[in-house]
PDB file of N, CA and C in Angstrom:
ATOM      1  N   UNK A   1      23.480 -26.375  10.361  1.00  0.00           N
ATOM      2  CA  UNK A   1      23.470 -25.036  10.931  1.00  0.00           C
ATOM      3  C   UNK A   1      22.034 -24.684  11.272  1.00  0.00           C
ATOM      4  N   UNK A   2      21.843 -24.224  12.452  1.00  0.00           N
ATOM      5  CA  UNK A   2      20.118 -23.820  12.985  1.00  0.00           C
ATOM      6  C   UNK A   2      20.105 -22.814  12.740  1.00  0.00           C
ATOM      7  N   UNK A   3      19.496 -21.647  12.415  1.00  0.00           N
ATOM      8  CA  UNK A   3      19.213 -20.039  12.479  1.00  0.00           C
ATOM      9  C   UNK A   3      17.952 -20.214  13.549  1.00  0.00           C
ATOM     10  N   UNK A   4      18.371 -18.899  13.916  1.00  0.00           N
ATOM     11  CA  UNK A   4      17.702 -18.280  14.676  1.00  0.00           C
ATOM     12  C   UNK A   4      16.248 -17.996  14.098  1.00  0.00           C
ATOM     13  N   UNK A   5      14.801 -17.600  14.787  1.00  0.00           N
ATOM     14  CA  UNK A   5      13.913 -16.865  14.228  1.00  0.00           C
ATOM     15  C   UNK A   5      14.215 -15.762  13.859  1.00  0.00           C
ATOM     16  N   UNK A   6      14.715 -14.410  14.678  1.00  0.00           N
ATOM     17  CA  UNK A   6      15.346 -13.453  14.615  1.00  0.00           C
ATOM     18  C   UNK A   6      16.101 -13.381  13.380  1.00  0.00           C
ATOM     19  N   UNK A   7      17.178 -13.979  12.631  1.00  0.00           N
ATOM     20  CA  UNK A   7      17.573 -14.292  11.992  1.00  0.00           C
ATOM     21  C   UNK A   7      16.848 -14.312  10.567  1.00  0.00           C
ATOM     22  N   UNK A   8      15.863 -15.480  10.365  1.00  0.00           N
ATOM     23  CA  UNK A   8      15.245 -15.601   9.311  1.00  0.00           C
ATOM     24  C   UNK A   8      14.137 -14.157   9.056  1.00  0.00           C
ATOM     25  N   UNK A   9      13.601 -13.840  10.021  1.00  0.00           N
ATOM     26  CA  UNK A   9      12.878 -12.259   9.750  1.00  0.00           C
ATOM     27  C   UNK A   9      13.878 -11.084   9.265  1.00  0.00           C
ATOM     28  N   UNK A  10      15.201 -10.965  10.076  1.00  0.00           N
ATOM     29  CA  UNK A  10      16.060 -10.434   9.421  1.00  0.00           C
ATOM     30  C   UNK A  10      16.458 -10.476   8.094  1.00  0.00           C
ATOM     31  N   UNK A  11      16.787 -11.370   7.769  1.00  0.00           N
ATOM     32  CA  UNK A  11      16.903 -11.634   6.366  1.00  0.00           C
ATOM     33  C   UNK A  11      15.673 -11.603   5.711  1.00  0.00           C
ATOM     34  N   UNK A  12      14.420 -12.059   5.682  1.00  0.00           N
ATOM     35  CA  UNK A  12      13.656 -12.021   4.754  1.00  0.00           C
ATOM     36  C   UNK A  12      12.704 -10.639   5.068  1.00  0.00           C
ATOM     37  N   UNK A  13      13.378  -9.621   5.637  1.00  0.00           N
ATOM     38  CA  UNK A  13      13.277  -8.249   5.931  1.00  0.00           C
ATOM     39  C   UNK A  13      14.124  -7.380   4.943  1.00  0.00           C
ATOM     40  N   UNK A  14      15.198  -8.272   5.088  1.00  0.00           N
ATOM     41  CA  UNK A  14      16.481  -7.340   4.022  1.00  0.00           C
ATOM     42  C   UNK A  14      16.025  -8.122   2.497  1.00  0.00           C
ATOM     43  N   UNK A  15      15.224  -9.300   2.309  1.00  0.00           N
ATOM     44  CA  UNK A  15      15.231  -9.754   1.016  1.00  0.00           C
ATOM     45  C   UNK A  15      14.267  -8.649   0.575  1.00  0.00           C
ATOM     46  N   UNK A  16      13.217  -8.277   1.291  1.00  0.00           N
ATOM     47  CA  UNK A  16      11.948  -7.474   0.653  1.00  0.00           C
ATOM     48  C   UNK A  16      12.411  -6.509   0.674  1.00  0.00           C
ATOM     49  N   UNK A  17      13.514  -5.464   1.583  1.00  0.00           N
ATOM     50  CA  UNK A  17      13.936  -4.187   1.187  1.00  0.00           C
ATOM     51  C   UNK A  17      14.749  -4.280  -0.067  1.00  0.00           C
ATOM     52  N   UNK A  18      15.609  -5.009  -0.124  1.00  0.00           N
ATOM     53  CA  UNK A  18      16.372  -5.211  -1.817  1.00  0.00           C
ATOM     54  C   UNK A  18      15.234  -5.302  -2.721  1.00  0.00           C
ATOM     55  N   UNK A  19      14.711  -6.246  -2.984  1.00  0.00           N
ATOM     56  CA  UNK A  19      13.718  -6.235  -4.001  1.00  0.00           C
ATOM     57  C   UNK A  19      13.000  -5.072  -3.966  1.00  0.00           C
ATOM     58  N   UNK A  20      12.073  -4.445  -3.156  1.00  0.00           N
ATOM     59  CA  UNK A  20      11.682  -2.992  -2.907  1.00  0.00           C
ATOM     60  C   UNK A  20      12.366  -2.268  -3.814  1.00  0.00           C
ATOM     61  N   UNK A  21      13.569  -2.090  -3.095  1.00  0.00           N
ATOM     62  CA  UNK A  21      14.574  -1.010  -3.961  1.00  0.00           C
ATOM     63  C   UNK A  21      14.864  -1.295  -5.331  1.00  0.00           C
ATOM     64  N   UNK A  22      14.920  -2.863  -5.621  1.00  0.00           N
ATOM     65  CA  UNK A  22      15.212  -2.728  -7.008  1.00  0.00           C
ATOM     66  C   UNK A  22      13.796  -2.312  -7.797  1.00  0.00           C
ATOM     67  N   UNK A  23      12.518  -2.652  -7.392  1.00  0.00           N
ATOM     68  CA  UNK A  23      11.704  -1.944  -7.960  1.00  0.00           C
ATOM     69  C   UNK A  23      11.243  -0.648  -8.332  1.00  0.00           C
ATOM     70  N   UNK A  24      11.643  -0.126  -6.990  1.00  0.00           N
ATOM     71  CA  UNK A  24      11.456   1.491  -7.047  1.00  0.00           C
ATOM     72  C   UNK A  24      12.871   1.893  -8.548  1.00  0.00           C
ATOM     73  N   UNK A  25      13.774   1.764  -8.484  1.00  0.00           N
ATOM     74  CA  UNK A  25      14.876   1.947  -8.946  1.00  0.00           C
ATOM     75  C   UNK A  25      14.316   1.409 -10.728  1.00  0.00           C
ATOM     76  N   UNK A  26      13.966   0.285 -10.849  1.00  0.00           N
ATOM     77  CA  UNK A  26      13.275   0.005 -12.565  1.00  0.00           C
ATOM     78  C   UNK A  26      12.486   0.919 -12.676  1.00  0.00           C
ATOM     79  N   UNK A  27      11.535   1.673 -11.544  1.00  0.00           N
ATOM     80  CA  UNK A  27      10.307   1.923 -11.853  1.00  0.00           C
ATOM     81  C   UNK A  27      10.637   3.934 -12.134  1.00  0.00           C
ATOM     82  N   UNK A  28      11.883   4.629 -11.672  1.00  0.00           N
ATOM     83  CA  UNK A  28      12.261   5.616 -11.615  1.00  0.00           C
ATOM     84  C   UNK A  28      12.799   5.918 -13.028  1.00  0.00           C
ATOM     85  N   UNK A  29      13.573   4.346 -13.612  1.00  0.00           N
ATOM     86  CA  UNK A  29      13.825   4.394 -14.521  1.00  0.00           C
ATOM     87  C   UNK A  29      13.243   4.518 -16.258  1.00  0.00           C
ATOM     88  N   UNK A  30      12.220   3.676 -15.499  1.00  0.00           N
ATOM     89  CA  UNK A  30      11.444   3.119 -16.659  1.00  0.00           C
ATOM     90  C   UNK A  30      10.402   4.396 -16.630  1.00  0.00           C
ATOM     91  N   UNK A  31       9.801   4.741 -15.989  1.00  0.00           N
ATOM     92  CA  UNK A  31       8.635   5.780 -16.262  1.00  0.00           C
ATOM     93  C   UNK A  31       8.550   7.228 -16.966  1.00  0.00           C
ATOM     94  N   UNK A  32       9.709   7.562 -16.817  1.00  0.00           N
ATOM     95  CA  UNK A  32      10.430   8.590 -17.861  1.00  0.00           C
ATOM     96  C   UNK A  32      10.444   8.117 -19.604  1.00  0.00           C
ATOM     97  N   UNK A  33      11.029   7.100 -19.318  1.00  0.00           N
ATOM     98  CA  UNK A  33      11.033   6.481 -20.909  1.00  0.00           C
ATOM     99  C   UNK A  33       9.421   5.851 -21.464  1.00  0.00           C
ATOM    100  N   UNK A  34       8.862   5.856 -20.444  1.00  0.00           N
ATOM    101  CA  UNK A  34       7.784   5.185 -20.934  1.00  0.00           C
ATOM    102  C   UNK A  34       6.629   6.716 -21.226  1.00  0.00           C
ATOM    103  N   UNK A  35       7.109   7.616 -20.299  1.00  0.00           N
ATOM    104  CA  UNK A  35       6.273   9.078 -20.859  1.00  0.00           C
ATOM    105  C   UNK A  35       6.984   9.242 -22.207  1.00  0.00           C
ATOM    106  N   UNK A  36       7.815   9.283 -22.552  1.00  0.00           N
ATOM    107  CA  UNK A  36       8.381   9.587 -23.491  1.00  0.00           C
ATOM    108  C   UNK A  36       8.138   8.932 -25.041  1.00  0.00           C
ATOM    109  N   UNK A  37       7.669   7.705 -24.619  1.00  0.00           N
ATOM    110  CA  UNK A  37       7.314   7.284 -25.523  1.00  0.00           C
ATOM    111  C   UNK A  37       6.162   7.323 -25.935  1.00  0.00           C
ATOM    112  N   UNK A  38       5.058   7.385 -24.896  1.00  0.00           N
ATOM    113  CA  UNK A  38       3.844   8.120 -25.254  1.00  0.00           C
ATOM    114  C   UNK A  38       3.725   9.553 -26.176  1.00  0.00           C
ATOM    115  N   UNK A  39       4.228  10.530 -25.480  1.00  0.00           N
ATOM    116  CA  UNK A  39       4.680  11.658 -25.937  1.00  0.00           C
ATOM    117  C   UNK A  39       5.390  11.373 -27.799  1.00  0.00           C
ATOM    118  N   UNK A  40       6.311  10.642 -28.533  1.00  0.00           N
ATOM    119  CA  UNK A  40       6.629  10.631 -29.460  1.00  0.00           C
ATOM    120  C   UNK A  40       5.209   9.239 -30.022  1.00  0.00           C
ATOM    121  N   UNK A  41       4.372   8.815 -29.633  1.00  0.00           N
ATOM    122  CA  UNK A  41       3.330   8.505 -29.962  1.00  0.00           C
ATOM    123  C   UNK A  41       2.049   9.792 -30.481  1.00  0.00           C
ATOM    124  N   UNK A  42       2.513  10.095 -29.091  1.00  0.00           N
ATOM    125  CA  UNK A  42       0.848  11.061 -29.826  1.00  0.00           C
ATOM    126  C   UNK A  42       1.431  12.218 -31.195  1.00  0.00           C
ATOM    127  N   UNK A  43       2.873  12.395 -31.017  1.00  0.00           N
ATOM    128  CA  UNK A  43       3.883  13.441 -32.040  1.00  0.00           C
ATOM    129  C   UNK A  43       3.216  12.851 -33.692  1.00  0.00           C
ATOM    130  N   UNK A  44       3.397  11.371 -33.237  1.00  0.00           N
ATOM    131  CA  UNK A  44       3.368  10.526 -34.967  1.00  0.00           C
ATOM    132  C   UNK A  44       2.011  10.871 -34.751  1.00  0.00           C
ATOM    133  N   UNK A  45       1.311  10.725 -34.316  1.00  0.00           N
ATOM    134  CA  UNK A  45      -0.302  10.711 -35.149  1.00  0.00           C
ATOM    135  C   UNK A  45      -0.823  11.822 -35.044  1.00  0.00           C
ATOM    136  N   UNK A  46       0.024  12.908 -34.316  1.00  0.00           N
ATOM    137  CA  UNK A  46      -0.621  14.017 -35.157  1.00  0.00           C
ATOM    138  C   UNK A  46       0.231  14.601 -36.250  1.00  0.00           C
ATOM    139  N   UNK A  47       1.306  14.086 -36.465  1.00  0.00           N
ATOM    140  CA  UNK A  47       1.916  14.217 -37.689  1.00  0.00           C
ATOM    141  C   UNK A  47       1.149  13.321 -39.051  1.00  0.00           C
ATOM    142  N   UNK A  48       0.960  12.157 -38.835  1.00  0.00           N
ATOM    143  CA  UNK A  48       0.127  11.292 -39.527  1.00  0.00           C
ATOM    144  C   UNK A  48      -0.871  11.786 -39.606  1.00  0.00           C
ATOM    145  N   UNK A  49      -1.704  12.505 -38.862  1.00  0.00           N
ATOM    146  CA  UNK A  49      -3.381  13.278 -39.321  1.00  0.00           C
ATOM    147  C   UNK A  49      -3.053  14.271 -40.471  1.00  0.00           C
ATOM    148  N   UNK A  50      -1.686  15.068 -40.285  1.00  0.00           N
ATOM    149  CA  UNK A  50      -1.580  16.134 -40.639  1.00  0.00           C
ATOM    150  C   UNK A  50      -1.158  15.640 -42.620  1.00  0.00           C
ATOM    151  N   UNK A  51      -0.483  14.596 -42.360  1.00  0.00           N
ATOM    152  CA  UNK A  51       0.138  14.293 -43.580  1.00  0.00           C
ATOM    153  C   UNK A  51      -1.017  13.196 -44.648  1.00  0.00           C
ATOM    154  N   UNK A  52      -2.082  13.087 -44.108  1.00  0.00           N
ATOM    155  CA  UNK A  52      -3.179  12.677 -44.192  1.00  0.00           C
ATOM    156  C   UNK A  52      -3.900  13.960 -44.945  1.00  0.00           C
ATOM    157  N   UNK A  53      -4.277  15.119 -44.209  1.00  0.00           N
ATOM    158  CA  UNK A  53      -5.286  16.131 -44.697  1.00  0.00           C
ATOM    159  C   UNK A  53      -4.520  16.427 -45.731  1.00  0.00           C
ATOM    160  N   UNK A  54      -3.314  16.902 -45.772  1.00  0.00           N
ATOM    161  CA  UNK A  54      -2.575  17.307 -47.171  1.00  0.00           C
ATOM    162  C   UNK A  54      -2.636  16.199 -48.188  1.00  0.00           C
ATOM    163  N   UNK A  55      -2.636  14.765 -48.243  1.00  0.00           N
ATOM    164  CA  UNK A  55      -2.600  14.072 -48.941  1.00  0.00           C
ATOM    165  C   UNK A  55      -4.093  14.107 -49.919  1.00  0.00           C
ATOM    166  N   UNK A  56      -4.763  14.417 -48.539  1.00  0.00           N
ATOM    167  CA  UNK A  56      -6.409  14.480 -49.328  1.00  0.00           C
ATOM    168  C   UNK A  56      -6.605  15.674 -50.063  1.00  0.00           C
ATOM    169  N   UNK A  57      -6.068  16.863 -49.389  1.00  0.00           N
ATOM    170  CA  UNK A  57      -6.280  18.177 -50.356  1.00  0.00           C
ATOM    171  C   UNK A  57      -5.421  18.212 -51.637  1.00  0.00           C
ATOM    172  N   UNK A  58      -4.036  17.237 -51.886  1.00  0.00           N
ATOM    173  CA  UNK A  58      -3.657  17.399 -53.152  1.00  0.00           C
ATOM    174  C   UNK A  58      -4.252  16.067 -54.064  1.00  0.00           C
ATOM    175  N   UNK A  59      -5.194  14.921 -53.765  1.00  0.00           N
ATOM    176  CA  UNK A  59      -5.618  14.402 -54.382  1.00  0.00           C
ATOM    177  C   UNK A  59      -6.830  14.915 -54.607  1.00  0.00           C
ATOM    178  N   UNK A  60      -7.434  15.958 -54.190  1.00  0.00           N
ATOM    179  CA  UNK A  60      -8.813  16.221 -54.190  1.00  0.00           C
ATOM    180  C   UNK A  60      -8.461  17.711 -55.624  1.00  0.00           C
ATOM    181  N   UNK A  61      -7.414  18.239 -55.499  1.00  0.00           N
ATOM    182  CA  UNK A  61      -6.473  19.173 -56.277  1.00  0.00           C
ATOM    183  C   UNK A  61      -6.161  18.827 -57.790  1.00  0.00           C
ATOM    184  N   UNK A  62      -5.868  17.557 -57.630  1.00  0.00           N
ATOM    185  CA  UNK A  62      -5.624  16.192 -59.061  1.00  0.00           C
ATOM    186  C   UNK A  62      -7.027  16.179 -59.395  1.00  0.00           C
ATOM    187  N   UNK A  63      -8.261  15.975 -58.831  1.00  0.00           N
ATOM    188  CA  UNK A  63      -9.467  15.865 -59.076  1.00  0.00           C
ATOM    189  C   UNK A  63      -9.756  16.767 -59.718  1.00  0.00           C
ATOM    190  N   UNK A  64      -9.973  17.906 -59.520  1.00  0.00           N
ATOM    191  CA  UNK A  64     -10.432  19.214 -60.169  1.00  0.00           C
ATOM    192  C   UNK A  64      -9.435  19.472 -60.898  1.00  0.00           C
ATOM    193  N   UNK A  65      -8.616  19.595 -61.367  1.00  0.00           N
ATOM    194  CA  UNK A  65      -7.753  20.100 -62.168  1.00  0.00           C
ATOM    195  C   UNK A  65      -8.314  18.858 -63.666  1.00  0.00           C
ATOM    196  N   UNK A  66      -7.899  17.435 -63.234  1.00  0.00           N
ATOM    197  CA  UNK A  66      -8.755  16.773 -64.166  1.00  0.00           C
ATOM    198  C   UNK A  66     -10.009  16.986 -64.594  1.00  0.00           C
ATOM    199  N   UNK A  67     -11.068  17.431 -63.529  1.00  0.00           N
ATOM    200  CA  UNK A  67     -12.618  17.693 -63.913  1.00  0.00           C
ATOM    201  C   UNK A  67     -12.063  19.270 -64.843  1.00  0.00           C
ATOM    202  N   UNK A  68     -11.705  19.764 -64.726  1.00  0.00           N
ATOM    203  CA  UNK A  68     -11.023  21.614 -65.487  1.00  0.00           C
ATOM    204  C   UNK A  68     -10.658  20.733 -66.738  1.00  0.00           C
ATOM    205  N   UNK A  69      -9.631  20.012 -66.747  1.00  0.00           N
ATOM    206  CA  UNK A  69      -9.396  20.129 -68.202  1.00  0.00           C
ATOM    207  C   UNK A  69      -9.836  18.557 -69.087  1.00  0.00           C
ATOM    208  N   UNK A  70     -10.951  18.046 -68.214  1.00  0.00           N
ATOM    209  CA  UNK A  70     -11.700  17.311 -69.231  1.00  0.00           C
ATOM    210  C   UNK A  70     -12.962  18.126 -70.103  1.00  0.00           C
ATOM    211  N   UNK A  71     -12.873  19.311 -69.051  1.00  0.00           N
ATOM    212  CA  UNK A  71     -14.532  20.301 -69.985  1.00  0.00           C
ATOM    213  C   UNK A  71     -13.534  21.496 -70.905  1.00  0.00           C
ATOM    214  N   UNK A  72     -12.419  21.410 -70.777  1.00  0.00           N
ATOM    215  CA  UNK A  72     -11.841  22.693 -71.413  1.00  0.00           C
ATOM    216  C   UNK A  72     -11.999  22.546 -72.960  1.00  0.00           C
ATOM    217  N   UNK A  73     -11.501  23.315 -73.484  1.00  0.00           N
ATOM    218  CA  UNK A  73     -12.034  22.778 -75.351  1.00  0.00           C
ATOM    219  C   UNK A  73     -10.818  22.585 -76.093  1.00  0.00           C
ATOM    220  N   UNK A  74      -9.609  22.458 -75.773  1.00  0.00           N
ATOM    221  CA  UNK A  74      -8.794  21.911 -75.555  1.00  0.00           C
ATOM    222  C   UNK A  74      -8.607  19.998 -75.722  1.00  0.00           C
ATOM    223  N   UNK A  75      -9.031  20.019 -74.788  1.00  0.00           N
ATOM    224  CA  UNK A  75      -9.768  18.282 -74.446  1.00  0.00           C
ATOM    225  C   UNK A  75     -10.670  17.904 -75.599  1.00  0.00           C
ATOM    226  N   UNK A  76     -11.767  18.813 -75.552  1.00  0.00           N
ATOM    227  CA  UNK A  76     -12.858  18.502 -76.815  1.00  0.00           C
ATOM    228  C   UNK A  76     -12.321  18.205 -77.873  1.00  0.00           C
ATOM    229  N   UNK A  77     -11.489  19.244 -78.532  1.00  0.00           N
ATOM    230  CA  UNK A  77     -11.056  19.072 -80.283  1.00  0.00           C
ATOM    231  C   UNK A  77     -10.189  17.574 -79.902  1.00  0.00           C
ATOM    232  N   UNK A  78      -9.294  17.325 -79.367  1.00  0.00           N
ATOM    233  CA  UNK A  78      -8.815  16.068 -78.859  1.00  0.00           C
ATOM    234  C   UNK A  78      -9.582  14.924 -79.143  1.00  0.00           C
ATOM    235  N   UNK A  79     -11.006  15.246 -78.188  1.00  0.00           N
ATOM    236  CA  UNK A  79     -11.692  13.878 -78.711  1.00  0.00           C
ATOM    237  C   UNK A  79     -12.454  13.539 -79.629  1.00  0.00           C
ATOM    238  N   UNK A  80     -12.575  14.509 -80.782  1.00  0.00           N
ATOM    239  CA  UNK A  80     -13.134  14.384 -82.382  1.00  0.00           C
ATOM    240  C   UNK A  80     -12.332  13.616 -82.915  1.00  0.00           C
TER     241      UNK A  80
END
């Protein structure tokens, strides 16, 4: 079978509009989900900063409360 020139531009006219379209079409798809996932990215780490500073203010809380009742007199008669 011979094809035409006409022919082969035709077709490899319609191959690049299909592919085209299927790109545009992944790319309509995908870019929504891919904001989205950014978006529940930056959510965790500022949840993670947040659960971070509290972690430090109740270990820093454990600190002083220990430094309080290692000087209390309480503690003292204890360690005679």
């Amino acid at each position: 079978m011979v094809l035409t020139e006409d022919f082969k531009m035709s077709r490899t006219d319609e191959v690049h509009r299909i592919t085209e379209n299927v790109y545009k079409s992944i790319m309509e798809q995908f870019n929504p989900c891919l904001r989205n996932f950014v978006a529940m990215g930056k959510s965790y780490e500022k949840a993670l900063s947040n659960v971070t500073f509290a972690a430090k203010g109740y270990f820093d809380a454990l600190v002083r409360m220990g430094e309080l009742a290692s000087e209390s007199q309480g503690s003292k008669d204890m360690g005679e």
